[in-house]
C-alpha atoms as a PDB file:
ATOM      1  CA  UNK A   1     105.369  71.322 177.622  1.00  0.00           C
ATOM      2  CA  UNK A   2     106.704  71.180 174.125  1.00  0.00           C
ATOM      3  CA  UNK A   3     105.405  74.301 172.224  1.00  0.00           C
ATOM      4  CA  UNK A   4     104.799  73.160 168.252  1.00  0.00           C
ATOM      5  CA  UNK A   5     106.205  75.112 165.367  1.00  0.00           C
ATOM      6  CA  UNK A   6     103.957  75.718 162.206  1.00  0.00           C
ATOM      7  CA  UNK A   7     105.590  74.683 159.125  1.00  0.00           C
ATOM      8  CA  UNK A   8     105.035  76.674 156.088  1.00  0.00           C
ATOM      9  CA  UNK A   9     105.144  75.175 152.460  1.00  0.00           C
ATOM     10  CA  UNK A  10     108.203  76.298 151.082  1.00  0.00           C
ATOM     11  CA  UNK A  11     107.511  79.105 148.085  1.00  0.00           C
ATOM     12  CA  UNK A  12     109.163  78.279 144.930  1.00  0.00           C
ATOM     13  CA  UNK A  13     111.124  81.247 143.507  1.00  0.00           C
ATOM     14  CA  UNK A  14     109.324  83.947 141.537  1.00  0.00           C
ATOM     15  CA  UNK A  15     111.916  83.115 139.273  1.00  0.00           C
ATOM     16  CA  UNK A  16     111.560  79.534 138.402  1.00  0.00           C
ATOM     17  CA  UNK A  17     111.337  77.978 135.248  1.00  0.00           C
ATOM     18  CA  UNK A  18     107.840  77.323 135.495  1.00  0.00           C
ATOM     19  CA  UNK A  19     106.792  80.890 136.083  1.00  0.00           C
ATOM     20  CA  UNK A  20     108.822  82.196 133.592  1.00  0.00           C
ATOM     21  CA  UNK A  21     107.859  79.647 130.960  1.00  0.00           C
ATOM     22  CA  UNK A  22     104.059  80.587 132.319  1.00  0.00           C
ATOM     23  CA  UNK A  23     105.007  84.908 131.613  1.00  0.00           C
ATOM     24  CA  UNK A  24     106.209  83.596 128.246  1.00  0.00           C
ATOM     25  CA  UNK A  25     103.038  82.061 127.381  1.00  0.00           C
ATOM     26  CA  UNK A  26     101.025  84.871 128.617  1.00  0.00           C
ATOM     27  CA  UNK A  27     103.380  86.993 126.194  1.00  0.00           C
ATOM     28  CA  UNK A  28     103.119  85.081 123.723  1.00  0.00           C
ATOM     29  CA  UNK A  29      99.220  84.946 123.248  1.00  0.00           C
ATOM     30  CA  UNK A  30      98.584  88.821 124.106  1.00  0.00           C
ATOM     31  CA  UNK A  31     101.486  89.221 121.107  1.00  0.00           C
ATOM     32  CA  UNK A  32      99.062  86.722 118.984  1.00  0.00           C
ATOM     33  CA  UNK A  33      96.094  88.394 120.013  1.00  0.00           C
ATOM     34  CA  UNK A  34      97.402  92.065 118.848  1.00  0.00           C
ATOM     35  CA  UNK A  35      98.612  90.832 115.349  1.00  0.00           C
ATOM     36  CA  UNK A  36      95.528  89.142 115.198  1.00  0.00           C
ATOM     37  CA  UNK A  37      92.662  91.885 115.942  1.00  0.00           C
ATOM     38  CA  UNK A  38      94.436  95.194 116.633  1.00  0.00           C
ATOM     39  CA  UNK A  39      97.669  96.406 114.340  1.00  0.00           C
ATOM     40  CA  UNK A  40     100.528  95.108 112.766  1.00  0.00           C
ATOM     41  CA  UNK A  41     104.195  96.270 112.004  1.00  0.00           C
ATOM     42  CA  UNK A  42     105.216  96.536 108.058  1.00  0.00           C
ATOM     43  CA  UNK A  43     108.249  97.755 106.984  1.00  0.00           C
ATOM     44  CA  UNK A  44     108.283 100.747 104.044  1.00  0.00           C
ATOM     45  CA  UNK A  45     110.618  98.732 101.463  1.00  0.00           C
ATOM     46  CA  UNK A  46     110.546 101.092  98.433  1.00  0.00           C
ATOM     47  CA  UNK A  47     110.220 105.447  97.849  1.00  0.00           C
ATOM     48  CA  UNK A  48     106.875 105.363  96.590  1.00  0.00           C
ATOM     49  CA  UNK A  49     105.173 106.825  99.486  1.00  0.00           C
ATOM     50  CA  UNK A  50     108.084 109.715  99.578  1.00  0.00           C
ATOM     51  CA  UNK A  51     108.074 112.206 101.085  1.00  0.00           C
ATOM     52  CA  UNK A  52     106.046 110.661 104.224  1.00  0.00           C
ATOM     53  CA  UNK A  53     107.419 107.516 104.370  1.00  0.00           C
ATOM     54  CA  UNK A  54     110.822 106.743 103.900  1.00  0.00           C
ATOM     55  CA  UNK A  55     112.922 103.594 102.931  1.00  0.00           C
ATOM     56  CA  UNK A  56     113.436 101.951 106.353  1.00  0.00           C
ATOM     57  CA  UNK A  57     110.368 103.104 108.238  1.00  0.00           C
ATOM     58  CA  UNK A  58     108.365 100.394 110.462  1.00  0.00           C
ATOM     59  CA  UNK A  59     105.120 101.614 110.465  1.00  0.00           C
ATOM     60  CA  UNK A  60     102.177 100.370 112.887  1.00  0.00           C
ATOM     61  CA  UNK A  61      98.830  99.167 110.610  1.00  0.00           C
ATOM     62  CA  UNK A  62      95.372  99.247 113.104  1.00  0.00           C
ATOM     63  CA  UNK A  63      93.323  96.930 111.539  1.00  0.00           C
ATOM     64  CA  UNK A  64      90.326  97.470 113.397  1.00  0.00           C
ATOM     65  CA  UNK A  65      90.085 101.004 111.553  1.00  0.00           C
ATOM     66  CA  UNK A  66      88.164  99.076 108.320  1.00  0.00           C
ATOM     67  CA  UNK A  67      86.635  95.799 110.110  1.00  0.00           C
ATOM     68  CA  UNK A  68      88.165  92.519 109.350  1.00  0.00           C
ATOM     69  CA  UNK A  69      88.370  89.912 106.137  1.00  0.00           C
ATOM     70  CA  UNK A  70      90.725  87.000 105.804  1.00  0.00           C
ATOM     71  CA  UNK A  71      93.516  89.748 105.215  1.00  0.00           C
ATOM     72  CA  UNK A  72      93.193  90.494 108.985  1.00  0.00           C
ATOM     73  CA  UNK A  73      94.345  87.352 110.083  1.00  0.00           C
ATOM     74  CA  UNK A  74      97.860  85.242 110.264  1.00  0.00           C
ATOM     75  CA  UNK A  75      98.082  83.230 107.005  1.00  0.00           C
ATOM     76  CA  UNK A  76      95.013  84.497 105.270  1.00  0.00           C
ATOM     77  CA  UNK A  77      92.848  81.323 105.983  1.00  0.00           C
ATOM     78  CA  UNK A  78      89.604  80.537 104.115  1.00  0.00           C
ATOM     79  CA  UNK A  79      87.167  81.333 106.880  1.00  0.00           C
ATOM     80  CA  UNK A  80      84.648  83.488 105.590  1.00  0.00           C
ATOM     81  CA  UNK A  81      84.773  86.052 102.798  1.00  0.00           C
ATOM     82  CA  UNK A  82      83.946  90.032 102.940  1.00  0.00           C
ATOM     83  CA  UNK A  83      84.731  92.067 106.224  1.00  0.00           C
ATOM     84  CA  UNK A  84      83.288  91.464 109.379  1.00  0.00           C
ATOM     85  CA  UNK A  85      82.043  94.886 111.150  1.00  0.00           C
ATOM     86  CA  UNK A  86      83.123  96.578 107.834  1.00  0.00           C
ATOM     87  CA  UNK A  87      83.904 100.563 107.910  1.00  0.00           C
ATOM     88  CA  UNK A  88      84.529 102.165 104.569  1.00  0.00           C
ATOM     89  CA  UNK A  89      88.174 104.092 103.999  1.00  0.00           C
ATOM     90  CA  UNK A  90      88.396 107.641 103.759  1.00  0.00           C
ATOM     91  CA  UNK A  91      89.923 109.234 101.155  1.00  0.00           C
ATOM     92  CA  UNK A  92      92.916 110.091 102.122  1.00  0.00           C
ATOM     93  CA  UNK A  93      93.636 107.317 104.559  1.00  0.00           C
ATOM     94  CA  UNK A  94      97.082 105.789 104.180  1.00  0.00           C
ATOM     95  CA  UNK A  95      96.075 102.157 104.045  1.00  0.00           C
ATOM     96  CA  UNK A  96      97.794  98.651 103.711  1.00  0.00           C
ATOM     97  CA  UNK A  97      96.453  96.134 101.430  1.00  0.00           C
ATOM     98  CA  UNK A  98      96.868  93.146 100.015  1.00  0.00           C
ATOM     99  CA  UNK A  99      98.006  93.627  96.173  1.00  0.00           C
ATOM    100  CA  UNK A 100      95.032  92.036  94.215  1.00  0.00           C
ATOM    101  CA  UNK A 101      96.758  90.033  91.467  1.00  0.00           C
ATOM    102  CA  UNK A 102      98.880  88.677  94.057  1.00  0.00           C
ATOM    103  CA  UNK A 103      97.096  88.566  97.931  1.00  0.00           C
ATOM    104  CA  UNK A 104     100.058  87.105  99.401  1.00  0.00           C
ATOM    105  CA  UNK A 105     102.259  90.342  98.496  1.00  0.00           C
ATOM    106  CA  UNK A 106     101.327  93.931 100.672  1.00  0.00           C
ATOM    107  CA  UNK A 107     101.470  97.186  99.203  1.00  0.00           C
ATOM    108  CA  UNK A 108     100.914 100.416 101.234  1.00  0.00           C
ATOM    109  CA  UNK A 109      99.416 103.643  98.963  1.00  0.00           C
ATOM    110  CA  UNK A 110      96.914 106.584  99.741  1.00  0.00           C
ATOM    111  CA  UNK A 111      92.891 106.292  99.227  1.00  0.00           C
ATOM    112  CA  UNK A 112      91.976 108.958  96.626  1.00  0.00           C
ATOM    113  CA  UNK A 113      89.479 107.162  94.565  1.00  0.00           C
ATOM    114  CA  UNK A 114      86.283 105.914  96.811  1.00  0.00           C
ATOM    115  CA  UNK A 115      83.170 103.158  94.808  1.00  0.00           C
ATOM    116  CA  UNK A 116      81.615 105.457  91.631  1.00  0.00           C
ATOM    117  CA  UNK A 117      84.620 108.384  91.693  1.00  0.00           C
ATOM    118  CA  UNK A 118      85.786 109.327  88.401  1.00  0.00           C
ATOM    119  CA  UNK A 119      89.735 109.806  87.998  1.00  0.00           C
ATOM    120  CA  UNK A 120      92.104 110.285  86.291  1.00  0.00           C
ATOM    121  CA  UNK A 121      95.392 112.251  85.767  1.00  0.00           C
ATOM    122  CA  UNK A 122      96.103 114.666  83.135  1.00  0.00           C
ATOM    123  CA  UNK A 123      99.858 116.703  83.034  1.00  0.00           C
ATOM    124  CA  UNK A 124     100.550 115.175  86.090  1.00  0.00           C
ATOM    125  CA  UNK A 125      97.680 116.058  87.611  1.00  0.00           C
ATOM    126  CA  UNK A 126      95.022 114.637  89.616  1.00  0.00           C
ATOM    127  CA  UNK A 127      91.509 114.958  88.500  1.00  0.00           C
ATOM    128  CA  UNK A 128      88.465 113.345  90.661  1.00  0.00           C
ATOM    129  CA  UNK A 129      84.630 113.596  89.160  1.00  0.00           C
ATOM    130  CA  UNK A 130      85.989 116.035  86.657  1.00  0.00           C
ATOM    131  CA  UNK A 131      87.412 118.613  89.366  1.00  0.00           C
ATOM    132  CA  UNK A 132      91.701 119.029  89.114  1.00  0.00           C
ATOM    133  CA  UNK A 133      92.222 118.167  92.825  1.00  0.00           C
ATOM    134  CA  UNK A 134      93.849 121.687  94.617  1.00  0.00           C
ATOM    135  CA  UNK A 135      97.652 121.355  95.053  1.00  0.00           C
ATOM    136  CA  UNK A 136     100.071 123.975  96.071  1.00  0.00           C
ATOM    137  CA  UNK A 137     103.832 124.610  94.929  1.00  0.00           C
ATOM    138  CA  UNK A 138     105.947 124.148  98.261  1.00  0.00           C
ATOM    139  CA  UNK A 139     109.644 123.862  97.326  1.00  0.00           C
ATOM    140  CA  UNK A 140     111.848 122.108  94.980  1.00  0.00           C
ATOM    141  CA  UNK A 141     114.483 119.097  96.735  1.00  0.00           C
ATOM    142  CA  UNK A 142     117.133 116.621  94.994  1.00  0.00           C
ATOM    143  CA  UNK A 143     116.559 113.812  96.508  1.00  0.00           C
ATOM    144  CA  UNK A 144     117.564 109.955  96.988  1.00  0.00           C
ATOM    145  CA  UNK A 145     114.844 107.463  94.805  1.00  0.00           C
ATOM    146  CA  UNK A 146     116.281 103.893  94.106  1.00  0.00           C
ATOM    147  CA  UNK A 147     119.673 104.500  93.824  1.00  0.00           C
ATOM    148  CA  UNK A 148     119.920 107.904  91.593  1.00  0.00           C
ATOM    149  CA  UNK A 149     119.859 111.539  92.449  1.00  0.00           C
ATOM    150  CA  UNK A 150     116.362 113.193  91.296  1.00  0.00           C
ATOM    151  CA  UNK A 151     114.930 116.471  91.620  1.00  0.00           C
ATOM    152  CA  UNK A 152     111.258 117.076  92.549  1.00  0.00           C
ATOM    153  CA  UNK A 153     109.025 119.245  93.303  1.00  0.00           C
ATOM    154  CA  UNK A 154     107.111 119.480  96.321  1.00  0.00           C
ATOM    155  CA  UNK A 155     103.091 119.877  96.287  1.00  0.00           C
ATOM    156  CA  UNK A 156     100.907 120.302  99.307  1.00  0.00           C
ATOM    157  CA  UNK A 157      97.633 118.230  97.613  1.00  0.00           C
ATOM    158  CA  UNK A 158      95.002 118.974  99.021  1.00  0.00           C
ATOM    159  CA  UNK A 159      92.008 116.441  98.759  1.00  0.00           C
ATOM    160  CA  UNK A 160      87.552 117.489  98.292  1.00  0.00           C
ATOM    161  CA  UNK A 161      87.052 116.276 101.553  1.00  0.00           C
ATOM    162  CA  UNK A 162      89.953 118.785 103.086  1.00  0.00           C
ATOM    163  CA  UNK A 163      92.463 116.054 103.414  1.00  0.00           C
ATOM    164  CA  UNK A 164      95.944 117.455 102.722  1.00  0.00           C
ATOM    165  CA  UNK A 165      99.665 115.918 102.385  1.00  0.00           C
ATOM    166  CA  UNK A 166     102.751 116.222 100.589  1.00  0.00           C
ATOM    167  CA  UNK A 167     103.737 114.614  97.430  1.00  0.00           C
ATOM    168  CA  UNK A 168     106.742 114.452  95.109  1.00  0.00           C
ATOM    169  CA  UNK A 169     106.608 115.176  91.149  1.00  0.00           C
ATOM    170  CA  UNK A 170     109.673 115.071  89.151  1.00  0.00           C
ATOM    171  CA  UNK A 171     110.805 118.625  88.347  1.00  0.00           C
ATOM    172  CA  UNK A 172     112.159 117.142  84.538  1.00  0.00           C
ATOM    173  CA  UNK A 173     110.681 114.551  82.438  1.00  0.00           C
ATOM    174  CA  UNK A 174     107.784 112.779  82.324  1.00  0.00           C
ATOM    175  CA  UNK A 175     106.122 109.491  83.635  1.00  0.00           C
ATOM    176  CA  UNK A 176     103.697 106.847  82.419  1.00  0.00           C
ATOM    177  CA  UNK A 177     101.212 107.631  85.107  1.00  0.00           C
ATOM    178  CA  UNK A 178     100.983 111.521  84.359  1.00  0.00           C
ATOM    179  CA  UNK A 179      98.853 110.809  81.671  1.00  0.00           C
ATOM    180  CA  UNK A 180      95.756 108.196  82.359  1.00  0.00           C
ATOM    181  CA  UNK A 181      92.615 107.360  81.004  1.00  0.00           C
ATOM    182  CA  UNK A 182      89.371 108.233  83.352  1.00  0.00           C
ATOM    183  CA  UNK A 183      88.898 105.572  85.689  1.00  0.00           C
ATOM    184  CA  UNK A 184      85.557 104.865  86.553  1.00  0.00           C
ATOM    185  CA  UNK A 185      85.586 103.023  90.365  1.00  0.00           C
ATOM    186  CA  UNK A 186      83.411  99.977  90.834  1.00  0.00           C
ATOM    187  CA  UNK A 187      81.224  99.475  93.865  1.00  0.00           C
ATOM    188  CA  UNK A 188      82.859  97.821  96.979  1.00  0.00           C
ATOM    189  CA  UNK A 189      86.695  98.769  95.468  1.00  0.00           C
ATOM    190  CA  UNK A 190      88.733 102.006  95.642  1.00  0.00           C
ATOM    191  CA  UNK A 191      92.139 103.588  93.893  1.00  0.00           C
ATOM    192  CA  UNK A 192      94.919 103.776  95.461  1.00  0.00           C
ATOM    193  CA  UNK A 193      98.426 105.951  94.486  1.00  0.00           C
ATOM    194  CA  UNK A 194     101.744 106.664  95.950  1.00  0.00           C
ATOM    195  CA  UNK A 195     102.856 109.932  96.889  1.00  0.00           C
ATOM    196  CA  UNK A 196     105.836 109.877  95.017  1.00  0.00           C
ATOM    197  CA  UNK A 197     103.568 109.858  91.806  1.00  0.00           C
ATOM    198  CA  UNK A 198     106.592 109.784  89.229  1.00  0.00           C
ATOM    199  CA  UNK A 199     107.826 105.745  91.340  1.00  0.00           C
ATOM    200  CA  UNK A 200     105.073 104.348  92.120  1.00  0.00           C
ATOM    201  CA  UNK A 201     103.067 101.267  90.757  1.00  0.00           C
ATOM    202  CA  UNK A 202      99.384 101.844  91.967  1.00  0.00           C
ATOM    203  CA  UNK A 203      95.546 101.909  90.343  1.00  0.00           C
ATOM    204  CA  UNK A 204      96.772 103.944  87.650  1.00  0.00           C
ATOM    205  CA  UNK A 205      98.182 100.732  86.290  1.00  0.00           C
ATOM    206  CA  UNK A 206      96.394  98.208  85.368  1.00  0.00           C
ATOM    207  CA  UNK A 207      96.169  94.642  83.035  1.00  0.00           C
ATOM    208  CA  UNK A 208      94.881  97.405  80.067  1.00  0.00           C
ATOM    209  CA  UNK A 209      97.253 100.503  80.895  1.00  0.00           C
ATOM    210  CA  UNK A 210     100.854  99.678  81.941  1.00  0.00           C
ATOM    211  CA  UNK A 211     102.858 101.609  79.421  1.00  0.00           C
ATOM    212  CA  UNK A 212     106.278 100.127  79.277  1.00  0.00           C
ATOM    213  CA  UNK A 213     105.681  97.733  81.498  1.00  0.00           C
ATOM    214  CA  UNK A 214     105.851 100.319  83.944  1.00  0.00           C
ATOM    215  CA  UNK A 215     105.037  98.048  86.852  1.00  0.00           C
ATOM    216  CA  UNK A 216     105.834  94.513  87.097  1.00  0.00           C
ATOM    217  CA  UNK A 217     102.503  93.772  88.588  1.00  0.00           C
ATOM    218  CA  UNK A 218      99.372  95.342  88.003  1.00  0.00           C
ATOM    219  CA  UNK A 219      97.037  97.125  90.509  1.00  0.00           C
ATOM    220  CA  UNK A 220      94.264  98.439  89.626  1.00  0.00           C
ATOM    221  CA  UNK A 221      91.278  99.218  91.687  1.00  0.00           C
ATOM    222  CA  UNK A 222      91.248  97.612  95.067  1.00  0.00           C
ATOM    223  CA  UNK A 223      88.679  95.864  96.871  1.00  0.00           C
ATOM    224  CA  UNK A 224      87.375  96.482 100.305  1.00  0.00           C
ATOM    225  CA  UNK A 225      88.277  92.661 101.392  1.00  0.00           C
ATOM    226  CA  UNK A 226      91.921  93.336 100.902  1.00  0.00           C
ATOM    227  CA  UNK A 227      92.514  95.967 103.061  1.00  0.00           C
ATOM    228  CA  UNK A 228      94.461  95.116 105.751  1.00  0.00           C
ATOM    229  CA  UNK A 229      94.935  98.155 107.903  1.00  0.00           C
ATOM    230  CA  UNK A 230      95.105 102.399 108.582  1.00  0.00           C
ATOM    231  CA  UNK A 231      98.837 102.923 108.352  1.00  0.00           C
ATOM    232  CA  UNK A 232      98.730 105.320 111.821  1.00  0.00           C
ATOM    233  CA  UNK A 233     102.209 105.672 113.200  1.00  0.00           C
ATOM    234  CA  UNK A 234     106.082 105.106 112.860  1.00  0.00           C
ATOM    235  CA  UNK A 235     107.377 102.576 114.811  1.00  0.00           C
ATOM    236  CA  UNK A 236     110.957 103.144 114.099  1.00  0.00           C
ATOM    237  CA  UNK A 237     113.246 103.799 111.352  1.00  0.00           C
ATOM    238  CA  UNK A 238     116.180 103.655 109.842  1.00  0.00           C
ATOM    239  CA  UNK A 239     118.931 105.031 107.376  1.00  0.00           C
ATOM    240  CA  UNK A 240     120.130 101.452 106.024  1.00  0.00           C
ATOM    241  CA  UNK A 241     123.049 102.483 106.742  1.00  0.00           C
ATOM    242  CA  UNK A 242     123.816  99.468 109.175  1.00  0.00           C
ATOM    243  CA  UNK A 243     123.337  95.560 108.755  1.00  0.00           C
ATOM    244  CA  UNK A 244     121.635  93.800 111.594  1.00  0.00           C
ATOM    245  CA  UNK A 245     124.785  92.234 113.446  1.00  0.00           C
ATOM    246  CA  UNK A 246     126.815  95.649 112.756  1.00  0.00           C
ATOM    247  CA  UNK A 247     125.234  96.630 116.504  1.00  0.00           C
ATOM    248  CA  UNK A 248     128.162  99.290 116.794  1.00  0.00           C
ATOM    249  CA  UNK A 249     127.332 101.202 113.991  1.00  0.00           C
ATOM    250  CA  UNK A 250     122.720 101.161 115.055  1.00  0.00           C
ATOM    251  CA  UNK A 251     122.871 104.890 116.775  1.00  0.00           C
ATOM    252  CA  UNK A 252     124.209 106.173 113.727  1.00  0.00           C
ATOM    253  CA  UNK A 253     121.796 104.306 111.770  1.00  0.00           C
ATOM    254  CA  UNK A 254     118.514 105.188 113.398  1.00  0.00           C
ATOM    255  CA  UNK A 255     116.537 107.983 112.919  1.00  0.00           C
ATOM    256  CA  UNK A 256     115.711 109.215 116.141  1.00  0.00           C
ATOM    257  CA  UNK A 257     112.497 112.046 115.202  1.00  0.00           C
ATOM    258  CA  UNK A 258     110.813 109.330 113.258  1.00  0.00           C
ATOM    259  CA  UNK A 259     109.918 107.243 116.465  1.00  0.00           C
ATOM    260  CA  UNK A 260     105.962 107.456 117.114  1.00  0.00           C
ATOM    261  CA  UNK A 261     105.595 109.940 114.568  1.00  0.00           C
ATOM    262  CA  UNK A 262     102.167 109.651 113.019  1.00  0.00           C
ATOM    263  CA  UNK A 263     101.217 109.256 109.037  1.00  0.00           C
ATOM    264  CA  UNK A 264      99.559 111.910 107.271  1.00  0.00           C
END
């Protein structure tokens, strides 16, 4: 009697093309999915959020933290306008927005002003509904700001709802944005600044005050709509010190104790 062997359908290799074309998709659209409703990566291009944020920081925007608008999503389209399960910044939050003279460019500042504040700075310093917002004396540090040597000193600021940071002032001189007129915030929009408050183009500068020509575009108040994201940790960062094909010279180049550190 012959006995029968059962022949089993031969498996194709976990390895195939097909399956790894299929985890490639599935990548792919969780990838699209995250830069789509949950955060995004921006790189820190300029000092003005010093001494937080330096040149060559990737930080991680969650842009659930204020609701969505057409800001949220890839290319900006035309859906709908306003936010979608809206939540108002706190003052305080760092935020990234889109720049309102020109949506298609982001900026990345602090919330200090919120809808019907009063501010304004006066000697360099910051006033909010006629109070001079609390800031302590730290330490003095030269430091590296677009290409020159400066010296600063270092404040702890200290916001009226108890939010506190660190921000530069120049220990010499004087800037266009240490002396203001009151700003008066409109409903639905709030006012941004820098931490480095001598380089930094933010609400203080508008189309009516831009002495100079201080900043090449203007700011000004900033609506809710534009807000992209809560700027809420560093990726990674580095120095600058090494071009993207120079892979020899990247462990030099990184900074190591930035890596999931989170913004104040």
């Amino acid at each position: 009697m012959s006995q029968t062997r059962s022949i089993k359908a031969k498996k194709r290799p976990s390895g195939s093309v097909a399956g790894l074309v299929r985890e490639l998709l599935v990548m792919g659209a969780a990838v699209m999915l995250i830069l789509t409703f949950l955060a995004q990566a921006f790189d820190i291009p300029s000092s003005s959020m010093l001494p937080g944020l330096l040149v060559g920081d990737r930080i991680v925007a969650l842009k659930f933290s204020y609701g969505y608008s057409r800001y949220s999503l890839p290319f900006s389209p035309n859906l709908f306008s306003g936010r979608i399960l809206a939540s108002q910044p706190e003052r305080g939050d760092v935020a990234v927005f889109r720049l309102p003279s020109d949506p298609k460019v982001d900026y990345i500042k602090r919330v200090i002003g919120l809808p019907g504040d009063r501010v304004r700075v006066t000697g360099g310093q910051l006033v909010i509904n006629g109070r001079p917002v609390e800031r302590r004396a730290i330490e003095d540090a030269v430091v590296d700001d677009t290409g020159a040597r400066r010296a600063y000193r270092v404040y702890a600021e200290t916001l009226p709802n108890g939010r506190s940071y660190r921000i530069y002032q120049r220990a010499e001189g004087d800037s266009p944005g240490n002396e203001t007129p009151e700003y008066v915030v409109p409903p639905g929009h709030f006012f941004m600044m820098g931490d480095n408050r001598d380089n930094s183009c933010d609400s203080r500068f508008n189309a009516q005050f831009n002495p100079v020509g201080f900043c090449a575009q203007s700011v000004g108040y900033v609506p809710l709509e534009n807000f992209v994201g809560r700027a809420s940790f560093i990726l990674f960062s580095t120095d600058g010190s090494a071009e993207f094909w120079e892979v020899w010279k990247w462990p030099m180049a990184i900074r190591y104790g930035r890596f999931l550190k989170g913004v104040q």
